[in-house]
N, C-alpha and C. Protein backbone atom coordinates (compact mmCIF):
# COMPACT_ATOMS: atom_id res chain seq x y z
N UNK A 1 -4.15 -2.53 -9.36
CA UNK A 1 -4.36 -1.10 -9.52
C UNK A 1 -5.27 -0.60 -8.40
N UNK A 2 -4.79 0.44 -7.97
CA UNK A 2 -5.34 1.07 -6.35
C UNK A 2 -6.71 1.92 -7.21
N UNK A 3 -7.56 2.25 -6.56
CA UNK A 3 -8.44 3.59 -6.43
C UNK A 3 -7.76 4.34 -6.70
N UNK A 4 -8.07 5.39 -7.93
CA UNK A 4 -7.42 6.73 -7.79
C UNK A 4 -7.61 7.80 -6.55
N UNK A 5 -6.45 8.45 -6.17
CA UNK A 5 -6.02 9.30 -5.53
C UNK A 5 -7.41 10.25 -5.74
N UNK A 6 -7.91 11.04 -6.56
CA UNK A 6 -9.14 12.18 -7.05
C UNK A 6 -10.13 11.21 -6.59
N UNK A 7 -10.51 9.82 -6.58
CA UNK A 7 -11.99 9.38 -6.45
C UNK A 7 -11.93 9.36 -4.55
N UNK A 8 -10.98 8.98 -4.33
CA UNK A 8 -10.78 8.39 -2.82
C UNK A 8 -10.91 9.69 -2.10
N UNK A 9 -10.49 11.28 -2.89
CA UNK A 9 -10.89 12.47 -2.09
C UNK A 9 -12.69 12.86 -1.71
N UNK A 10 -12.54 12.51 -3.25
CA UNK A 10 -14.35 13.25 -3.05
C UNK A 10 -15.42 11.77 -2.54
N UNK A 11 -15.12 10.73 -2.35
CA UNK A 11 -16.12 9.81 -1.60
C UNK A 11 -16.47 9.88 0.11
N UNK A 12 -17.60 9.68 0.12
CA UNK A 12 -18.13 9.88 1.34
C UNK A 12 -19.15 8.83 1.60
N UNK A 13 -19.52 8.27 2.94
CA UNK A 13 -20.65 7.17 3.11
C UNK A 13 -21.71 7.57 2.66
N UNK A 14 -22.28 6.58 1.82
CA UNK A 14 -23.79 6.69 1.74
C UNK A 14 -24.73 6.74 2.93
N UNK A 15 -24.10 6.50 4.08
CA UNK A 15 -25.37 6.51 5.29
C UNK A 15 -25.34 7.56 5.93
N UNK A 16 -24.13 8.43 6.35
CA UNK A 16 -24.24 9.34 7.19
C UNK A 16 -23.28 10.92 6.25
N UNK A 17 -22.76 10.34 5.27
CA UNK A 17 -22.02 11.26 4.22
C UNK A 17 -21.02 11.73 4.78
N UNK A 18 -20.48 11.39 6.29
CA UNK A 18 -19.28 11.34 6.81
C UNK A 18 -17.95 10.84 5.65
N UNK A 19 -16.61 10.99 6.20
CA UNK A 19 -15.22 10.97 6.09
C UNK A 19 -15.07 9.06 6.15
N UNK A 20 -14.05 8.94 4.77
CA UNK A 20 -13.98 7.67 4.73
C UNK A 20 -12.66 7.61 5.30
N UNK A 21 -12.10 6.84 5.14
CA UNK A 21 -10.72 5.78 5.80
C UNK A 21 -10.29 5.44 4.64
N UNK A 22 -9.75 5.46 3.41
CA UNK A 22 -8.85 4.33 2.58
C UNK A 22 -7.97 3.35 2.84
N UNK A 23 -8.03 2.18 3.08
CA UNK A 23 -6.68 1.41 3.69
C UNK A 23 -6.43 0.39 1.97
N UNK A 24 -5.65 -0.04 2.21
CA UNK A 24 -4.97 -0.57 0.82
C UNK A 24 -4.94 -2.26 0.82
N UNK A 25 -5.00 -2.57 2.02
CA UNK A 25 -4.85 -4.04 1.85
C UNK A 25 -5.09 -4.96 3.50
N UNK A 26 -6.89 -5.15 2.56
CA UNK A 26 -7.18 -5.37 1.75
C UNK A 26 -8.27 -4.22 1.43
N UNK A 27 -7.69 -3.83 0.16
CA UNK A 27 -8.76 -2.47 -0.64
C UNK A 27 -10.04 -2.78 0.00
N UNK A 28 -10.24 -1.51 0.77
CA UNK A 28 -11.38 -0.51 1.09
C UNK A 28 -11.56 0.89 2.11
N UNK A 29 -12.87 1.06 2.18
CA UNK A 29 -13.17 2.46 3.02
C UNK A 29 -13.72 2.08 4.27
N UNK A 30 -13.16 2.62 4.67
CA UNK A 30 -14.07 2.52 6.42
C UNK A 30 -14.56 4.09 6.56
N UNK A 31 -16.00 3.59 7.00
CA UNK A 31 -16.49 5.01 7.93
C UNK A 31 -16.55 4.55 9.31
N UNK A 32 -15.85 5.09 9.79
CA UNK A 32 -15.85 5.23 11.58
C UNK A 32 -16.81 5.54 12.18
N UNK A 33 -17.68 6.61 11.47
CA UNK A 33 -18.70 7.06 12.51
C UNK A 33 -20.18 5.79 12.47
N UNK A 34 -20.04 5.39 11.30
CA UNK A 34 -21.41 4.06 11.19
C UNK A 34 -20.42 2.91 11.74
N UNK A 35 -18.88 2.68 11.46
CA UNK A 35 -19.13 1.44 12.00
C UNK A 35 -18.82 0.34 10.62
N UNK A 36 -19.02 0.67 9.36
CA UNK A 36 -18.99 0.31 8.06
C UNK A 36 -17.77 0.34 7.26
N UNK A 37 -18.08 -0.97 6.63
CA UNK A 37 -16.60 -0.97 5.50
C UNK A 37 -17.32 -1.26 4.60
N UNK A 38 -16.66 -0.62 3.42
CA UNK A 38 -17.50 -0.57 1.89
C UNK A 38 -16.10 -1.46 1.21
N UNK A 39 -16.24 -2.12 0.92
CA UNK A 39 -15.32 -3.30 0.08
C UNK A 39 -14.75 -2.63 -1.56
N UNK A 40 -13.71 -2.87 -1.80
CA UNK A 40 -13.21 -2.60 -3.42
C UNK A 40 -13.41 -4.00 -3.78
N UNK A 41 -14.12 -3.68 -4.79
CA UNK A 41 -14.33 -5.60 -5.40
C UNK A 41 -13.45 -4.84 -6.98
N UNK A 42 -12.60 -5.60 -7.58
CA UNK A 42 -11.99 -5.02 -9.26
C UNK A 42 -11.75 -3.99 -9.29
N UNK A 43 -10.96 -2.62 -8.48
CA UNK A 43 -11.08 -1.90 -8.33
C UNK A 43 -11.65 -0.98 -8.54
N UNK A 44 -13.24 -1.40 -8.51
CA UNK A 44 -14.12 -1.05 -8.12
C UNK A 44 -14.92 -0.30 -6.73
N UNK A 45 -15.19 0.58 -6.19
CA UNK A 45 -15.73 0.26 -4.26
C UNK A 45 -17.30 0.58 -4.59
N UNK A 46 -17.62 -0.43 -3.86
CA UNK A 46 -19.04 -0.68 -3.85
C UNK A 46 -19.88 0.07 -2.71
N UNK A 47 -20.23 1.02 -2.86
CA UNK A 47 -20.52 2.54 -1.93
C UNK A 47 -22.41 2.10 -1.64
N UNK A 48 -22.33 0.49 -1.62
CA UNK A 48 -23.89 0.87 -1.02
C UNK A 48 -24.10 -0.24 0.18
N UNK A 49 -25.03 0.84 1.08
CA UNK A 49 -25.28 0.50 2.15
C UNK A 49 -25.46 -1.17 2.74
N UNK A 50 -26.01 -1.48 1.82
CA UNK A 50 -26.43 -2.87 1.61
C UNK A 50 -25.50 -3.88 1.54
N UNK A 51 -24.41 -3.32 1.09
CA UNK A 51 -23.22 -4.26 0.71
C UNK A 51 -21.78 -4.11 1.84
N UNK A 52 -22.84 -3.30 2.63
CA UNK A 52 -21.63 -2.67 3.62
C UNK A 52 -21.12 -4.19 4.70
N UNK A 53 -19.85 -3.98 5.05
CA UNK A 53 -19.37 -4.93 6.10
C UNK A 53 -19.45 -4.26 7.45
N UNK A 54 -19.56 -5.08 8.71
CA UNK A 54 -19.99 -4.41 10.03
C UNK A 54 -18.29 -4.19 9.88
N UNK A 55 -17.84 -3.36 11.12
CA UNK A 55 -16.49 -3.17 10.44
C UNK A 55 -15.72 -4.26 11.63
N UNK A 56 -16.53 -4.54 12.97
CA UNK A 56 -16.22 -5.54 14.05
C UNK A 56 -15.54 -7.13 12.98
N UNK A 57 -16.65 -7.17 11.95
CA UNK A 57 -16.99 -8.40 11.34
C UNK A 57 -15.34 -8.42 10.37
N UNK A 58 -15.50 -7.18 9.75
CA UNK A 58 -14.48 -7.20 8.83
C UNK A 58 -12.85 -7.33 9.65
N UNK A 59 -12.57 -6.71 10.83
CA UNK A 59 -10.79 -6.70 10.76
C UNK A 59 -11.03 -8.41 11.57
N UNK A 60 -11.98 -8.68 11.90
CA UNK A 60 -11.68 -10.44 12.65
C UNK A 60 -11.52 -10.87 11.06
N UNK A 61 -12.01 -10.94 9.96
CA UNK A 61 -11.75 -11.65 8.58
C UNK A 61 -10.51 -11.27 8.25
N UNK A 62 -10.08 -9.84 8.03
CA UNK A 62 -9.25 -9.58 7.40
C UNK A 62 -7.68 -9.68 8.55
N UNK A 63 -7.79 -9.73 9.57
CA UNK A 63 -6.77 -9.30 10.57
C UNK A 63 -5.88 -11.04 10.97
């Protein structure tokens, strides 16, 4: 089960409150302007800074 369509509109980064990215697989948000991927863990997305992936770090894992 994806993120709903209504949550994925109104989310924004916790660091700069910029425009996210949704990509589907593997579930999460990218903000472009930090650089950050916020991970869907259970379709769940885990929107804190702390838990953020560098996003360099993330497409070498995920790609």
């Amino acid at each position: 089960m994806a993120v709903p369509q209504e949550l994925r509109e109104i989310l924004v980064c916790p660091q700069c409150k910029g425009d996210l990215e949704y990509v589907e697989e593997p579930e999460a948000f990218i903000c472009r302007a930090c650089e950050l991927v916020y991970p869907v863990k259970d379709d769940i997305p885990i929107m804190l800074v702390e838990e953020a992936i560098p996003l360099e770090q993330w497409q070498k894992s995920s790609g």
